[in-house]
Protein backbone atom coordinates (compact mmCIF):
# COMPACT_ATOMS: atom_id res chain seq x y z
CA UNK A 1 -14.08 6.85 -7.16
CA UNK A 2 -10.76 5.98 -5.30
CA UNK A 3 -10.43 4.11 -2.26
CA UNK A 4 -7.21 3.75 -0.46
CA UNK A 5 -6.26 0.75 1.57
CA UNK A 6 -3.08 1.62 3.81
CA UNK A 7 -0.68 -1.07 4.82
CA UNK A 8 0.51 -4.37 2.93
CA UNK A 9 -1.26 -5.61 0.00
CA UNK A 10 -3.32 -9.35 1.19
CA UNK A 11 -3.49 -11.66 -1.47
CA UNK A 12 -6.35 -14.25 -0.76
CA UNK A 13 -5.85 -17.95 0.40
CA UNK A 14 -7.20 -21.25 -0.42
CA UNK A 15 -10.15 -22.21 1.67
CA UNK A 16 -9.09 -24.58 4.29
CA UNK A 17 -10.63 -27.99 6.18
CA UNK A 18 -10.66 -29.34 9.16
CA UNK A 19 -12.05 -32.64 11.04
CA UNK A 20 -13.33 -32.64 14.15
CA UNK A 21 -15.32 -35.06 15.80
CA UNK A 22 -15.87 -37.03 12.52
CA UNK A 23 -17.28 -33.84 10.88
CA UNK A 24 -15.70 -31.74 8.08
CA UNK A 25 -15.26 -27.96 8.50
CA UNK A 26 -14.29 -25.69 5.94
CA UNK A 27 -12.96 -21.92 6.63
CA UNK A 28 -11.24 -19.04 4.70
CA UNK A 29 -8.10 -18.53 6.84
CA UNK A 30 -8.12 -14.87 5.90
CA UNK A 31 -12.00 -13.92 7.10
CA UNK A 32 -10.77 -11.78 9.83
CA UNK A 33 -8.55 -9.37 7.72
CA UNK A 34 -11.32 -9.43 5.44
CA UNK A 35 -13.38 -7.91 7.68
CA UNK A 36 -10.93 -5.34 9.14
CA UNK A 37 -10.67 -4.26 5.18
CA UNK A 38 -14.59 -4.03 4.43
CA UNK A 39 -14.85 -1.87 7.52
CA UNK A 40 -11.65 0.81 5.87
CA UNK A 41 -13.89 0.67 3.00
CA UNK A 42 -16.88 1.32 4.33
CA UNK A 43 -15.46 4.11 6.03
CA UNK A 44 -14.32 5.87 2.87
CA UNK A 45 -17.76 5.61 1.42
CA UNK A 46 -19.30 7.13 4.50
CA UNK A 47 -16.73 9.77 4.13
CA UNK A 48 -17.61 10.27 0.62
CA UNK A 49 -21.46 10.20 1.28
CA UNK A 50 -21.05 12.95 3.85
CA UNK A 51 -19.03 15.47 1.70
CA UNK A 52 -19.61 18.65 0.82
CA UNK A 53 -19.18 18.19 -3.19
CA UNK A 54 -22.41 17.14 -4.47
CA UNK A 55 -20.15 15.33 -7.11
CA UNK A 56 -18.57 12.71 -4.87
CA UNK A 57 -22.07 12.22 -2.75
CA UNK A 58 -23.43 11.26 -6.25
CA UNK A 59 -20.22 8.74 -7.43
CA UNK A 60 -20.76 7.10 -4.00
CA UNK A 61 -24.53 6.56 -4.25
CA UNK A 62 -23.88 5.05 -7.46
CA UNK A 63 -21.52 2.59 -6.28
CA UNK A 64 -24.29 0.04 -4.71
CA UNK A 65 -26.72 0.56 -7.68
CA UNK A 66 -27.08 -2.45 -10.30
CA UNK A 67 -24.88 -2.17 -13.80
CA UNK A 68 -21.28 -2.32 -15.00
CA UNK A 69 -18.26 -1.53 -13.56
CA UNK A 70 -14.75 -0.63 -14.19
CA UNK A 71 -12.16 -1.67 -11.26
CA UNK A 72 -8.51 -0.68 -11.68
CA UNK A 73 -6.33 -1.93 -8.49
CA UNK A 74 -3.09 -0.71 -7.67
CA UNK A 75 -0.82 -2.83 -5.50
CA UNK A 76 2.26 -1.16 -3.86
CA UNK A 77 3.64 -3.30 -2.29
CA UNK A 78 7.26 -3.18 0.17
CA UNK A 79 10.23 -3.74 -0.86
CA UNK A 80 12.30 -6.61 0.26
CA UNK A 81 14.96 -6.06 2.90
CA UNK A 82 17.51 -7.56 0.51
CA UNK A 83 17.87 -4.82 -2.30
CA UNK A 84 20.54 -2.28 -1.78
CA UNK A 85 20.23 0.56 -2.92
CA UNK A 86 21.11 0.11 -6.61
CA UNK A 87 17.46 -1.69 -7.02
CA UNK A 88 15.79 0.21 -4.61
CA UNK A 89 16.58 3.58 -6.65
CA UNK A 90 16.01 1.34 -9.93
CA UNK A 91 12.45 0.38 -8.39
CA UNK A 92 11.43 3.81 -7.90
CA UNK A 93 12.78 5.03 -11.21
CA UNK A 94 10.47 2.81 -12.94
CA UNK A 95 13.20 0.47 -14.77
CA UNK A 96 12.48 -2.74 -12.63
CA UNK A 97 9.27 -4.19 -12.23
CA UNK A 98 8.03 -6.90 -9.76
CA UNK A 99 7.76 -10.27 -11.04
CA UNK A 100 7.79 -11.94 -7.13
CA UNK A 101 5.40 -13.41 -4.89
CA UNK A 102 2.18 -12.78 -4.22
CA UNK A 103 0.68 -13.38 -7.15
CA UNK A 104 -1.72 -10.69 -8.51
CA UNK A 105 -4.46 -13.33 -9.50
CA UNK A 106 -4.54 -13.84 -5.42
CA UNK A 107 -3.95 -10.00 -5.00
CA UNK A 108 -6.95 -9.48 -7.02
CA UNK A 109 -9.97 -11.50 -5.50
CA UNK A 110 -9.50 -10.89 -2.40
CA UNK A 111 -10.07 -7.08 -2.94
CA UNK A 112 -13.07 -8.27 -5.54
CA UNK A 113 -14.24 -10.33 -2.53
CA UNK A 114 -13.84 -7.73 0.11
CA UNK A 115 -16.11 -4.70 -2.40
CA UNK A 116 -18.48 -7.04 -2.64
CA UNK A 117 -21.88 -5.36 -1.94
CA UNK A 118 -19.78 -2.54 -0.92
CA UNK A 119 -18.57 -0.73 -4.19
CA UNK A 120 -20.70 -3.23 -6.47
CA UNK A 121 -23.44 -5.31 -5.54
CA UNK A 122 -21.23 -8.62 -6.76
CA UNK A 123 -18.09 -8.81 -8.75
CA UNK A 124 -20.12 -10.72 -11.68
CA UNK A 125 -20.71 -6.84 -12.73
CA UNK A 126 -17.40 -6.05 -13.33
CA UNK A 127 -17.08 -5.64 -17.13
CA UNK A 128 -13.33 -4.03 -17.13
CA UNK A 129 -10.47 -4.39 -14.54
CA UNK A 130 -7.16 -3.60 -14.94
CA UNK A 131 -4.37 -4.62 -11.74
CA UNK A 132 -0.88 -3.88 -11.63
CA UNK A 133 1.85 -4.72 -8.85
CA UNK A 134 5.07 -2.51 -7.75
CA UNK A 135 7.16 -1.66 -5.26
CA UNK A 136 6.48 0.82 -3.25
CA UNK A 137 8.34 3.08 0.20
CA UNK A 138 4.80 3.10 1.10
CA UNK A 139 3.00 -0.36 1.34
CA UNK A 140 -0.55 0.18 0.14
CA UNK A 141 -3.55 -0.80 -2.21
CA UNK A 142 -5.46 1.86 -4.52
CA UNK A 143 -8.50 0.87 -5.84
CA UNK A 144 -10.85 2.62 -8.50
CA UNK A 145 -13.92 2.00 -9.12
CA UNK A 146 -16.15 3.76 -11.81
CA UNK A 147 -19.90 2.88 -13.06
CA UNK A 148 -19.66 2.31 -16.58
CA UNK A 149 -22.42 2.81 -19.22
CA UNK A 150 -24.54 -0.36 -20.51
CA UNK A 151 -23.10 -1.63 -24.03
CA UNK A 152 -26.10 -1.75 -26.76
């Protein structure tokens, strides 16, 4: 199943502390976009749960069920203001390839994080995943997710 997250690709962030009145605090610093993406996802399950093609209702219903999963994501991210449009058209061609910040590692769990009990019930079950950054006219993040078979 593919889920499509518009906009600029988060990468996740160290958990961060704070002290207040002699007491420690910790918080993730990037709870409330997590949120805001759960809900887009969400949304494209209820979608998928409501259509017409008994196909997709099925793939969806899977989703939440205990076993193995395959993930691919696909970060697009923007390009930076500074390439002219030599790189830009050597982007798009496919003969340069990103190799600058964020890192994908970062990229990666924060999407794991945000399917959690919402394409799989935990990212322990993912037996496969595959993630690959480029630049991209249109900022986004593709995700695919497909119930895979129990190894014997």
């Amino acid at each position: 199943m593919k889920f499509i997250i518009e906009g600029n690709p988060i990468s996740d962030a160290r958990p961060r502390h704070t002290t207040m009145k002699g007491k420690t605090w910790n918080y993730d610093p990037k709870s409330k976009k997590k949120l805001i993406t759960c809900r887009q996802i969400k949304s494209q399950i209820l979608e998928a749960l409501k259509s017409e093609d008994t196909e997709i209702v099925k793939e969806a219903s899977d989703l939440t069920q205990d076993g193995y999963f395959e993930v691919d994501l696909i970060f697009h991210l923007p390009m930076p203001k500074s390439f002219n449009t030599k790189k830009i058209n050597a982007v798009l061609q496919g003969f340069k390839q990103m190799n600058s910040k964020p890192d994908i590692d970062n990229l990666v769990k924060y999407y794991l994080d945000c399917c959690n009990k919402l394409l799989y019930p935990d990212d322990r079950m993912i037996t496969h995943l595959t993630a690959t950054k480029c630049y991209s006219e249109n900022p986004r993040t593709v995700i695919f997710v497909k119930k895979t078979k129990e190894f014997i």
